[in-house]
Protein backbone atom coordinates (compact mmCIF):
# COMPACT_ATOMS: atom_id res chain seq x y z
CA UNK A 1 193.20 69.65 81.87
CA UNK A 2 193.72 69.38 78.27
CA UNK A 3 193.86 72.76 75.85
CA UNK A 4 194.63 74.07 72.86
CA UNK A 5 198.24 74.75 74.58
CA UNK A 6 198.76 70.86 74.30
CA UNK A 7 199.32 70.94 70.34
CA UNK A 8 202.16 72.69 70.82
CA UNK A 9 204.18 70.60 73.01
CA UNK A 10 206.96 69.40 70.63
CA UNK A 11 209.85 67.32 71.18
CA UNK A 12 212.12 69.92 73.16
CA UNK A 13 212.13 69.89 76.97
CA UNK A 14 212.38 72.06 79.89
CA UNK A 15 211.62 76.32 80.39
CA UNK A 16 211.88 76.17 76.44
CA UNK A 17 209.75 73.80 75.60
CA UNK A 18 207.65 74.59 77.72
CA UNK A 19 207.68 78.63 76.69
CA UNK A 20 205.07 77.85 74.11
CA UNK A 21 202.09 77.00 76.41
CA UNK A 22 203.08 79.90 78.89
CA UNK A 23 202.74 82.67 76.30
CA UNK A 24 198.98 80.70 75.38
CA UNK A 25 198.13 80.76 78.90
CA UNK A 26 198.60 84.08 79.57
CA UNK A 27 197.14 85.90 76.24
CA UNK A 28 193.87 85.62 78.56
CA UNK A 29 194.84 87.57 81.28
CA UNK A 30 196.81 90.27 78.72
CA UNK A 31 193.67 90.29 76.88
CA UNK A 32 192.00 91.25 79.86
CA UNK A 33 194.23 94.17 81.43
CA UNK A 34 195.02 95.73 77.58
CA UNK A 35 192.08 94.85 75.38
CA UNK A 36 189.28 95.02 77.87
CA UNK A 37 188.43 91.11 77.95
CA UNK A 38 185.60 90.08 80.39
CA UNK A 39 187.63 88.90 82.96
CA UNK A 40 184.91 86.61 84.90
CA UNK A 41 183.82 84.66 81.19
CA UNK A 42 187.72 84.25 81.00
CA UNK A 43 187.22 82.55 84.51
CA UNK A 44 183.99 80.33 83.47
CA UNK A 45 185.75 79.67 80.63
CA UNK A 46 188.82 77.88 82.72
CA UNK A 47 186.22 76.38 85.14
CA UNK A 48 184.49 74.65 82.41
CA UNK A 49 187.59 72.97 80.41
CA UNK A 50 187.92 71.13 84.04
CA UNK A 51 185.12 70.02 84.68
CA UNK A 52 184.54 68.85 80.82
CA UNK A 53 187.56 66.78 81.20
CA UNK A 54 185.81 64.65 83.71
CA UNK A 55 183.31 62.98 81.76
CA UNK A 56 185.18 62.94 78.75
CA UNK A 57 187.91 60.93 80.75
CA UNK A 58 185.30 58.74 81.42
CA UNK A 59 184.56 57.87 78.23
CA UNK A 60 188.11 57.41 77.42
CA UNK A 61 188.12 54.88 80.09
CA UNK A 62 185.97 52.57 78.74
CA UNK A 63 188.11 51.54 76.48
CA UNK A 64 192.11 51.53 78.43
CA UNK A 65 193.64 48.35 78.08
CA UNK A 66 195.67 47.41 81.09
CA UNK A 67 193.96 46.56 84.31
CA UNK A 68 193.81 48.65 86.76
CA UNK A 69 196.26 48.48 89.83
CA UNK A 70 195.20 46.56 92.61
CA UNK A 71 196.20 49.49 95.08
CA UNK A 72 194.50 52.21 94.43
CA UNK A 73 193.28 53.51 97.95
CA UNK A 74 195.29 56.68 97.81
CA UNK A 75 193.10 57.78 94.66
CA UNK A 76 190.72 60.44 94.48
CA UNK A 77 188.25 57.70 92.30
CA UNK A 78 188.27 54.41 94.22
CA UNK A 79 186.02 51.61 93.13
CA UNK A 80 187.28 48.60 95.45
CA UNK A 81 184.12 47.20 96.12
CA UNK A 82 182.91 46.82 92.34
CA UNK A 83 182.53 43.23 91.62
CA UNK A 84 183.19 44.32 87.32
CA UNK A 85 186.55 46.31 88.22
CA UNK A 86 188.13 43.01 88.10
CA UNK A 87 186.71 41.64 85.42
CA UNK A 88 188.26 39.89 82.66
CA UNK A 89 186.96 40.26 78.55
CA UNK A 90 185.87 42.96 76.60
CA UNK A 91 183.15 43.60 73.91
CA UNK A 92 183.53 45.46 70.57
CA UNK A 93 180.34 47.12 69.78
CA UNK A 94 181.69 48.30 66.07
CA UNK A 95 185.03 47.39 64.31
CA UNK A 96 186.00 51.39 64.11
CA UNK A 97 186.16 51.66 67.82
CA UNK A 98 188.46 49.67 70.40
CA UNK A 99 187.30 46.82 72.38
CA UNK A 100 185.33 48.14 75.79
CA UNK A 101 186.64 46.53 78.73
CA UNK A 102 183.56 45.70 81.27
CA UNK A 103 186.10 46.07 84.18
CA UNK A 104 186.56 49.59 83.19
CA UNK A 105 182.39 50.45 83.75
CA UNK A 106 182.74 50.99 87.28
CA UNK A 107 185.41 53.87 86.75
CA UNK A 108 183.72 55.76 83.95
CA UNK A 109 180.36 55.55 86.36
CA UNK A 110 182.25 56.74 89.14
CA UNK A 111 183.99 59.56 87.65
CA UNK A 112 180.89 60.51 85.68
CA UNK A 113 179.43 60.95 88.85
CA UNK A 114 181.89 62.81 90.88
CA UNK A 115 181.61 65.27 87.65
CA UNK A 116 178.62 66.74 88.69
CA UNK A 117 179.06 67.11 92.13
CA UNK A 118 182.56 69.10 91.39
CA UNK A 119 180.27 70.83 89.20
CA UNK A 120 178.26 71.85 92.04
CA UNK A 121 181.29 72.93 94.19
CA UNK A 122 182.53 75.02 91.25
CA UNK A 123 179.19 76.89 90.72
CA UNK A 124 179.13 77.23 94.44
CA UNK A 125 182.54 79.10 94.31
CA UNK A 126 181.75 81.22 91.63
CA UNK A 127 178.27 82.36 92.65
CA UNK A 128 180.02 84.10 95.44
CA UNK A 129 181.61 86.24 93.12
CA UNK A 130 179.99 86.29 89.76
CA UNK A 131 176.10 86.26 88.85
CA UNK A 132 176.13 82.67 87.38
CA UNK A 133 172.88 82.15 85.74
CA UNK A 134 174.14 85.08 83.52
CA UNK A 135 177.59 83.77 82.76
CA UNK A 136 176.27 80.59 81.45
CA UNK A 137 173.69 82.62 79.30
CA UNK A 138 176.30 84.15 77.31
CA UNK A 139 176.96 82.50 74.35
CA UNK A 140 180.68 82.90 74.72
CA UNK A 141 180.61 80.72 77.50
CA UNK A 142 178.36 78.26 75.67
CA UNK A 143 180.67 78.71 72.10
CA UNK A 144 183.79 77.90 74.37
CA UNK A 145 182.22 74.83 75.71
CA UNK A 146 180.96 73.16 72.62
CA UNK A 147 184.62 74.04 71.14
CA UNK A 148 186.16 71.97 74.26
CA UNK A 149 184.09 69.14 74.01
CA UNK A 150 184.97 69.18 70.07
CA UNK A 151 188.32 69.77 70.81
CA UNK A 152 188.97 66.83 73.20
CA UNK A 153 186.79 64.87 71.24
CA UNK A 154 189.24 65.06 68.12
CA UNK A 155 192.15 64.43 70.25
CA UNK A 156 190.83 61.23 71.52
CA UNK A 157 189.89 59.95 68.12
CA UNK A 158 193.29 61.48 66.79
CA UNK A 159 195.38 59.88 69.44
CA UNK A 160 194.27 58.49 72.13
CA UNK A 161 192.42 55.91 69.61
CA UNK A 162 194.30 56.59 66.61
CA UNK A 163 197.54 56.29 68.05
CA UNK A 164 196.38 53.03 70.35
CA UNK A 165 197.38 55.47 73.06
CA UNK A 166 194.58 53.19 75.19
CA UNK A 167 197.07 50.02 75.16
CA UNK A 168 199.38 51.59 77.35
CA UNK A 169 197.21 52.67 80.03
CA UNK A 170 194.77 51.95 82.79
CA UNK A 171 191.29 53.07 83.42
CA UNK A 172 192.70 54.32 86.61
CA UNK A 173 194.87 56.38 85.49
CA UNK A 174 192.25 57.62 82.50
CA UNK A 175 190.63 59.38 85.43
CA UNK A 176 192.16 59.58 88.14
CA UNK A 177 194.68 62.40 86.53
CA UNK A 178 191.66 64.57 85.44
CA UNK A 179 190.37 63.98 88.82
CA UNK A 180 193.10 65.17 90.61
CA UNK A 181 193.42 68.17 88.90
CA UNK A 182 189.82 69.25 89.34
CA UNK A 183 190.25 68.57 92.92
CA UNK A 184 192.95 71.16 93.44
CA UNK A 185 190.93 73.71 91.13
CA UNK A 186 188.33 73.27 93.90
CA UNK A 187 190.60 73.72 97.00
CA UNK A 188 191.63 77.03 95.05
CA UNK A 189 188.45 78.26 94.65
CA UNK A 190 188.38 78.62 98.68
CA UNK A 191 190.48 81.64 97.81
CA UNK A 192 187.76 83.34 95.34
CA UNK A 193 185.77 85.66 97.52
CA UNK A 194 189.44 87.15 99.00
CA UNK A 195 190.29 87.33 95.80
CA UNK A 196 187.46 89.17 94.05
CA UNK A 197 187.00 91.55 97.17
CA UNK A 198 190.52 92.55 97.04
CA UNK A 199 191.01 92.86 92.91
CA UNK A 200 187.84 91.65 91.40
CA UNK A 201 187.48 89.80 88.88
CA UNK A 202 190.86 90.66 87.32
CA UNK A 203 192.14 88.65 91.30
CA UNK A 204 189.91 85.76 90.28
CA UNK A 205 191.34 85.46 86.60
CA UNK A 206 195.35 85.76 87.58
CA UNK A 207 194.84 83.15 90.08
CA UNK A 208 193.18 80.45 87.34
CA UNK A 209 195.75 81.38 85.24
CA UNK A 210 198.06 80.49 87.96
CA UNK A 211 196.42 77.32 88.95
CA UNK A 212 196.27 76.67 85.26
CA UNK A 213 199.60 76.81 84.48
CA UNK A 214 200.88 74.71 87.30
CA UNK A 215 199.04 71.82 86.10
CA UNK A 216 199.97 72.65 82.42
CA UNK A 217 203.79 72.30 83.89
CA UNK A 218 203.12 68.89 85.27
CA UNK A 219 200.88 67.88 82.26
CA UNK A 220 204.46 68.74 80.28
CA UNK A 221 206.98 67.11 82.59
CA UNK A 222 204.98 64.02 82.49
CA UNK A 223 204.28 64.08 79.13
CA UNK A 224 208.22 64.61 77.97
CA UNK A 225 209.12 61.91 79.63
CA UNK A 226 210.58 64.00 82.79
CA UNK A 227 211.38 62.93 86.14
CA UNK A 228 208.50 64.46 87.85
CA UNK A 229 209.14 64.09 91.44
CA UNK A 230 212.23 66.94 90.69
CA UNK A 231 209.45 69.02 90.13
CA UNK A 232 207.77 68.88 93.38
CA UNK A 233 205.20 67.65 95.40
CA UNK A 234 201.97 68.85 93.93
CA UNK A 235 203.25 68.95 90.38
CA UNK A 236 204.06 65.34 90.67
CA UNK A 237 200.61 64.44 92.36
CA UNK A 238 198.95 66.34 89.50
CA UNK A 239 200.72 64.47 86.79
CA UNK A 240 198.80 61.90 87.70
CA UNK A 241 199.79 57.92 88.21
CA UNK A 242 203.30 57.72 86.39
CA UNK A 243 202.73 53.49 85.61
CA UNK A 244 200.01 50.91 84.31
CA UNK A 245 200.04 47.12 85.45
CA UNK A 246 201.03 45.06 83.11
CA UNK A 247 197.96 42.61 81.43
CA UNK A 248 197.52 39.84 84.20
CA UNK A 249 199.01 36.23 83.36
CA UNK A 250 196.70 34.12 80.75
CA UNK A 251 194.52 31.70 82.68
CA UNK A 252 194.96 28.30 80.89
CA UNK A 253 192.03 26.28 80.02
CA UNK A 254 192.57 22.86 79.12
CA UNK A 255 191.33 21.96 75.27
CA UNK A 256 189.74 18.88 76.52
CA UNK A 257 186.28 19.38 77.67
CA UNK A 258 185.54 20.07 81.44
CA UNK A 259 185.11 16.74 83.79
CA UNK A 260 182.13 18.87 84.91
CA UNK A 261 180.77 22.08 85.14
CA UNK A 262 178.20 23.99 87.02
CA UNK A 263 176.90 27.03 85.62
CA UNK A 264 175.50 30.31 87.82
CA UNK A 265 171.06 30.92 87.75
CA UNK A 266 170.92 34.11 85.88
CA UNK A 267 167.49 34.52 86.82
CA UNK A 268 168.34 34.65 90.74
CA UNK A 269 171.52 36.77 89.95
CA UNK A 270 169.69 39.35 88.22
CA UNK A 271 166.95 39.67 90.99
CA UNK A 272 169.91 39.65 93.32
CA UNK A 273 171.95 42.68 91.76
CA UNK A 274 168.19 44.65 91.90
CA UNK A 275 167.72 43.85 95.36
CA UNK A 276 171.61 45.03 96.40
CA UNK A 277 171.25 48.18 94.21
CA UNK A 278 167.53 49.13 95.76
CA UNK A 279 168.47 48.16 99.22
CA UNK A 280 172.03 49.64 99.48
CA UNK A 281 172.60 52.33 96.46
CA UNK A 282 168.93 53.31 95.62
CA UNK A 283 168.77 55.92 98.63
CA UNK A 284 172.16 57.26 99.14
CA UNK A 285 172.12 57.80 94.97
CA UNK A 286 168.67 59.42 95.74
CA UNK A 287 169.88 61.67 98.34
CA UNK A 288 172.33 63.23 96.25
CA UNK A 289 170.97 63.30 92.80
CA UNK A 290 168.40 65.64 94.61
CA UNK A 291 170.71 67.91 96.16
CA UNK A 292 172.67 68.45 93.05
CA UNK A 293 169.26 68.88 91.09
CA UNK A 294 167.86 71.44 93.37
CA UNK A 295 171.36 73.23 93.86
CA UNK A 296 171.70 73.41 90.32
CA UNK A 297 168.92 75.10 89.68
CA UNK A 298 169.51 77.48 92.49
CA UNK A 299 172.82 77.85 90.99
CA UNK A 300 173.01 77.85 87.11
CA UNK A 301 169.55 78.69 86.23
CA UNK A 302 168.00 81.21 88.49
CA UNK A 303 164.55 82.22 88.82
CA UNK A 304 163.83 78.77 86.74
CA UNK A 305 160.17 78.73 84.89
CA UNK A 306 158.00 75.37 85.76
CA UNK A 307 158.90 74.06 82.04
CA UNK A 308 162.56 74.05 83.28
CA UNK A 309 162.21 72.73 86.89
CA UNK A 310 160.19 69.85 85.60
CA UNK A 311 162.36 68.96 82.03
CA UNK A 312 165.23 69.28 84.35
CA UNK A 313 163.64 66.96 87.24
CA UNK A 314 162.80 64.22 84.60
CA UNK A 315 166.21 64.53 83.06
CA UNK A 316 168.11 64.51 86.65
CA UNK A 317 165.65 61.33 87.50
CA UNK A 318 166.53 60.13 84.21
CA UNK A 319 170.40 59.77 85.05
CA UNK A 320 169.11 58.19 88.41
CA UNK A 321 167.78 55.67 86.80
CA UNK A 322 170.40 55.02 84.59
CA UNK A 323 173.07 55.05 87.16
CA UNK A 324 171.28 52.26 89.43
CA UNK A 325 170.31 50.49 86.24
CA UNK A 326 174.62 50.37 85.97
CA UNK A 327 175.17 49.31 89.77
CA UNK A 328 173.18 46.22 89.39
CA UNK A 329 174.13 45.56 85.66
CA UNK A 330 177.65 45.40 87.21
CA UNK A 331 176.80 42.98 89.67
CA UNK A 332 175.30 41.01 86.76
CA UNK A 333 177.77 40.73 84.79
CA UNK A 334 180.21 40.01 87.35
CA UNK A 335 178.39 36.40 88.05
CA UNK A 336 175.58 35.73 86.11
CA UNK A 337 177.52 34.25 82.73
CA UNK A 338 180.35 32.44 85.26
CA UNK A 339 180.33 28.58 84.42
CA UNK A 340 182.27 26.84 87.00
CA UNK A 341 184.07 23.99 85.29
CA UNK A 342 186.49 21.52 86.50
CA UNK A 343 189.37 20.49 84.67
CA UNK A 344 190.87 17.51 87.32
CA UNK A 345 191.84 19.03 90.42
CA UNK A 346 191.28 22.81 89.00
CA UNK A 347 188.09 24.98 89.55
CA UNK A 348 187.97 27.60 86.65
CA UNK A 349 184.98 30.29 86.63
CA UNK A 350 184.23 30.72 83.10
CA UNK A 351 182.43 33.69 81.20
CA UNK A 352 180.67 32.14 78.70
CA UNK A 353 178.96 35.32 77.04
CA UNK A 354 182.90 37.01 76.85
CA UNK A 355 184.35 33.52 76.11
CA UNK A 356 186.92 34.37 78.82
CA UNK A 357 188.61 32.64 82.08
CA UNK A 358 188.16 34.61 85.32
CA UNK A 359 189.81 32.81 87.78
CA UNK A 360 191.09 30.06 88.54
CA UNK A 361 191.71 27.49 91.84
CA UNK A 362 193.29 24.15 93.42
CA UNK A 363 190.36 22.59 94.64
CA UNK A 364 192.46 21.22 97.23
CA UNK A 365 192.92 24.83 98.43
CA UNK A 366 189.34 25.92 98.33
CA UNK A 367 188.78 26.64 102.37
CA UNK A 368 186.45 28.27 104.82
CA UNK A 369 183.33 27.84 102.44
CA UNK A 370 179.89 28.41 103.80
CA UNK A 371 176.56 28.86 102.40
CA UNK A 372 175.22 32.49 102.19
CA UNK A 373 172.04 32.27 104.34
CA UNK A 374 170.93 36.08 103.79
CA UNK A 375 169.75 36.13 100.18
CA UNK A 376 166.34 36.26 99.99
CA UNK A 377 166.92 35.29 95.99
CA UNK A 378 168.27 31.71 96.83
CA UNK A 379 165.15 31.16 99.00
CA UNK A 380 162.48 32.38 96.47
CA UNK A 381 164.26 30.19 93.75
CA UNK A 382 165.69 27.35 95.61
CA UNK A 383 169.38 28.48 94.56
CA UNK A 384 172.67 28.26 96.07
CA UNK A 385 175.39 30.82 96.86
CA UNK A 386 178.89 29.79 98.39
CA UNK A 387 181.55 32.04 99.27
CA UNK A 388 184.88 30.55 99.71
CA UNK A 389 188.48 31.53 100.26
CA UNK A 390 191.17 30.72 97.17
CA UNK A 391 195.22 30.27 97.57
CA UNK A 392 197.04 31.15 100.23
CA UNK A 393 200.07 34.39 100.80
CA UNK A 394 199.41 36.75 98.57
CA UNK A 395 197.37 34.87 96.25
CA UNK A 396 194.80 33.91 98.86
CA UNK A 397 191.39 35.38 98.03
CA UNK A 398 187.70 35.58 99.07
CA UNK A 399 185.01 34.68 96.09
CA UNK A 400 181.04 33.83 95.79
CA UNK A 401 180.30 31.04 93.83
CA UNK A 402 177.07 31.28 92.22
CA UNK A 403 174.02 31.47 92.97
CA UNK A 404 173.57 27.98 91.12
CA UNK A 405 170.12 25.70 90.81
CA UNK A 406 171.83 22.63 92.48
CA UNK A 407 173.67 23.72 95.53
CA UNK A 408 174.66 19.66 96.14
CA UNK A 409 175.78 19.49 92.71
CA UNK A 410 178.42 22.55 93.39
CA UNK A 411 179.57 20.88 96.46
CA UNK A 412 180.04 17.48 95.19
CA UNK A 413 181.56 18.72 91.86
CA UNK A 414 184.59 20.53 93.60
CA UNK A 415 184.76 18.83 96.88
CA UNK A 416 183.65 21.87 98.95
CA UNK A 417 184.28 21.45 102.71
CA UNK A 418 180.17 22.28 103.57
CA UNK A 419 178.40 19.77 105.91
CA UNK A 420 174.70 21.01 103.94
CA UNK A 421 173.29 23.39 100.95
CA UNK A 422 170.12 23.31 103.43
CA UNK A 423 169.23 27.43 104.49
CA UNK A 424 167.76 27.67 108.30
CA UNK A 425 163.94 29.43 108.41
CA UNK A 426 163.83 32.71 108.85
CA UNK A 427 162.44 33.95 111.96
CA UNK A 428 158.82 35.34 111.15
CA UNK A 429 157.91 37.66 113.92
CA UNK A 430 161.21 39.88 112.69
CA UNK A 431 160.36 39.47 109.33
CA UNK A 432 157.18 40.89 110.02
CA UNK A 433 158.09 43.28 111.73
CA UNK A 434 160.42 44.35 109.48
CA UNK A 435 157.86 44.09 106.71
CA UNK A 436 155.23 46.39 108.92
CA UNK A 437 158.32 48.91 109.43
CA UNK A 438 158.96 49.04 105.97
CA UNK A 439 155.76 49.55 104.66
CA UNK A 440 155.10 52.32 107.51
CA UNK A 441 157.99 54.26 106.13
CA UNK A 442 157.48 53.93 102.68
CA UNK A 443 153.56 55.35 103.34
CA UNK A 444 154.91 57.86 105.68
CA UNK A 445 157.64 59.27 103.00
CA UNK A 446 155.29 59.41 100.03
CA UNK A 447 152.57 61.52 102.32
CA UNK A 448 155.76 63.39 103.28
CA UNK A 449 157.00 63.66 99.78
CA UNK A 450 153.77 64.93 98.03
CA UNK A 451 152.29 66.67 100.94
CA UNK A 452 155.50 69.32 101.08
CA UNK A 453 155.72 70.47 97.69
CA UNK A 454 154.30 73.36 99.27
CA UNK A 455 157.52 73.64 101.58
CA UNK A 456 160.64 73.29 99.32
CA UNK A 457 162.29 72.96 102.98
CA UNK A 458 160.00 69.64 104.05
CA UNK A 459 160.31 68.11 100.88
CA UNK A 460 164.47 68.23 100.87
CA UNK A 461 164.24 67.03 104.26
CA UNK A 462 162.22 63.98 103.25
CA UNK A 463 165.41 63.55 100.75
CA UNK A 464 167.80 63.64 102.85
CA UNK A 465 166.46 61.66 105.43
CA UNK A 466 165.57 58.72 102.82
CA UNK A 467 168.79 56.46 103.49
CA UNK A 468 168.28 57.03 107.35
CA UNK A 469 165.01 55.83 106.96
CA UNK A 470 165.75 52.79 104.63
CA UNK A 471 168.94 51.11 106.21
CA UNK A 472 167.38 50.59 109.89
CA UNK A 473 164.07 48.60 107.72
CA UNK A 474 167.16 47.06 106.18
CA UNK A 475 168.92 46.03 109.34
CA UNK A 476 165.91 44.93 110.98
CA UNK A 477 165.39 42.26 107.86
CA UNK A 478 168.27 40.60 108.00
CA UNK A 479 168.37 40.15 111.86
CA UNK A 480 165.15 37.59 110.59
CA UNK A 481 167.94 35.30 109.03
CA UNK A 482 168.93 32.43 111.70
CA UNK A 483 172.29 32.17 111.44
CA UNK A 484 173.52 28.45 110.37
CA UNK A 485 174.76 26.10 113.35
């Protein structure tokens, strides 16, 4: 949670260094019992620096350096099943900026998304106490939150760029600190109606500045270099992850040129990541983007005129859009450039848009492959997809090679143990049943949809019910696949 307290942190260490950002932290809540502050925009004020420093961590994400740690299940932000997160390469849109690392996409998404559903707890908390739609009309409130944004903005390009503060750290730990921190701002806010029946809003602002301050102490251990477990247990966890891996070994490439090389259909990739990302994401993203829309304007706006229900519904649709548009852009990326070369007994994937190795294999050791017989892709375009298992110990890993044009080509090539590229026929009568299903939902939820705009109840109901109503169709599909003898 980043403030004006953290210019001046100096080189000294311990109560008196830290003496400084105390006194800062608590001219708020003297302003408020001796000069007659408004104790509750004090309290919006704290609310918003938090949940700012979300997306803006996000954004400083994009461009961190080191990979990300392979164990990261204990996190608040886990991304284990993005195909990008381990992606090798970057891109540098403009020379004045650092390179963006694709791998780090799935994080910034991730955390940009959990941003506005902690916004959503957060307005929650405080509408039990405070009139929100008012607050955020003030333009105090606004004033402070353009000067945060500004203010975090200039300390990114100040240090955290200028100072190549990015090469020593991981997209993981970009935003999973911020993360953590807005999490235990949320757990406190349990305590806010107690609080403001008991002392009102004066309650509510000593216990931010509390709150506050205990994450400005572990901001400052961490920062000076200090041990931080000595400082305790939730200090510690709110100083965020203390290390970065170091960049992964350099996968050699060979300067002769490849013995052979198959490279992936981008056509029947990019049809595949749409299919994943309407079949899988589509209605659990449209579930919630839909709840935090209407919640939102229950919470923040009030008695909202049609202008602003409808500019906000296009703009919340908008971000819909845009975030599935990212979920199979990832998947994309991930495979469509690959190249899968062979350099004499090595299989190396190759990007060949980031000019960049991504992994690398004995072909001797390539094990347990099969052909994927579930894509309806490969059987619209006559492609190939393969997933095999790599190494052995710790090194031994699961992949998907391709989809490629010439499936017999991939297995000659690199001696793949698969006795036929041939995929068994579907089984019709499921399939169309499945299709009949499908298209019976799909009629029923638009006459749902559009006949309950009337109801405000019906129509979130037809919301909420969407992924319920999708996954069985889904289900029912690929029990049509014959599985392979």
């Amino acid at each position: 949670m980043p403030s004006i307290a953290h210019h001046s942190r100096g080189t000294s260490s311990g109560v008196t260094g830290f003496l400084p950002i105390l006194i800062v932290n608590l001219i708020p809540l003297v302003g408020v019992l001796r000069l007659g502050w408004d104790p509750a925009t004090l309290a919006v004020v704290y609310a918003v620096e938090v949940v700012l420093s979300i997306p803006l961590a996000g954004v400083k994400a994009l461009f961190a350096a080191r990979p990300p740690p392979e164990d990261r299940e204990s996190g608040v932000i886990s991304v284990t099943e993005a195909p990008l997160a381990s992606k090798r390469g970057a891109v540098r849109p403009v020379t004045w900026l650092p390179p963006i690392h694709l791998r780090n996409i799935p994080f910034a998404a991730a955390v940009c998304g959990a941003a506005a559903w902690i916004t959503l707890v957060v307005g929650v908390a405080f509408s039990q106490a405070f009139n929100v739609p008012a607050l955020f009309s003030r333009p105090a409130v606004l004033a402070s939150a353009l000067a945060l944004v500004a203010g975090q903005t200039i300390d990114i390009a100040r240090d955290y760029v200028g100072r190549q503060r990015y090469a020593e750290t991981s997209p993981y730990a970009v935003v999973e600190t911020p993360m953590r921190r807005a999490f235990f701002l949320v757990f406190a806010l349990f305590a806010l109606p107690p609080l403001n029946a008991a002392g009102g809003g004066v309650a509510v602002l000593a216990a931010f500045v509390v709150v506050k301050l205990l994450v400005e102490w572990s901001s400052f251990r961490a920062t000076h270099g200090d041990d931080a477990s000595s400082s305790g247990r939730v200090p510690s966890w709110l100083a965020g992850p203390a290390d970065s891996p170091d960049q992964p070994e350099p996968i050699r490439v060979p300067d002769a040129e490849p013995d052979a090389q198959v490279p992936a259909h981008c056509r029947t990739t990019v049809v595949t990541a749409v299919l994943k990302t309407l079949t899988s994401v589509a209605p659990v993203y449209a579930t919630g983007f839909f709840v935090v829309w209407i919640a939102g304007l229950g919470l923040f706006v009030g008695d909202a005129p049609g202008t602003v229900v409808v500019g906000s519904g296009v703009a919340v649709f908008a971000i819909y859009l845009g975030a599935l548009t990212v979920n199979a852009a990832g998947f994309a990326l991930t495979y469509a450039p690959v190249e899968y070369r062979r350099y004499g007994d090595r299989l190396i994937a190759y990007d060949t848009w980031l000019d960049e190795p991504q992994w690398a294999a004995s072909v001797d050791r390539l094990r347990d492959a099969s052909v994927v017989h579930t894509r309806l892709p490969d059987r619209a375009f006559g492609t190939r997809t393969i997933e095999l298992t790599t190494g052995f110990g710790d090194d031994e890993t699961e992949r998907s090679v391709g989809p490629v044009a010439d499936g017999e080509a991939l297995v000659s090539t690199f001696d793949l143990p698969v006795r036929s590229t041939g995929l068994p026929p579907m089984d019709r009568r499921i399939a169309v049943v499945a299709v009949g299903v499908g298209s019976a939902v799909g009629v029923s939820a638009v006459a749902w949809l559009v006949g309950s705009w009337r109801s405000s109840s019906g129509l979130v109901q037809g919301i909420v019910l969407l992924p319920f109503l999708v996954w069985p169709t889904w289900l029912l599909w690929r029990r049509a696949y014959t599985e392979p003898e």
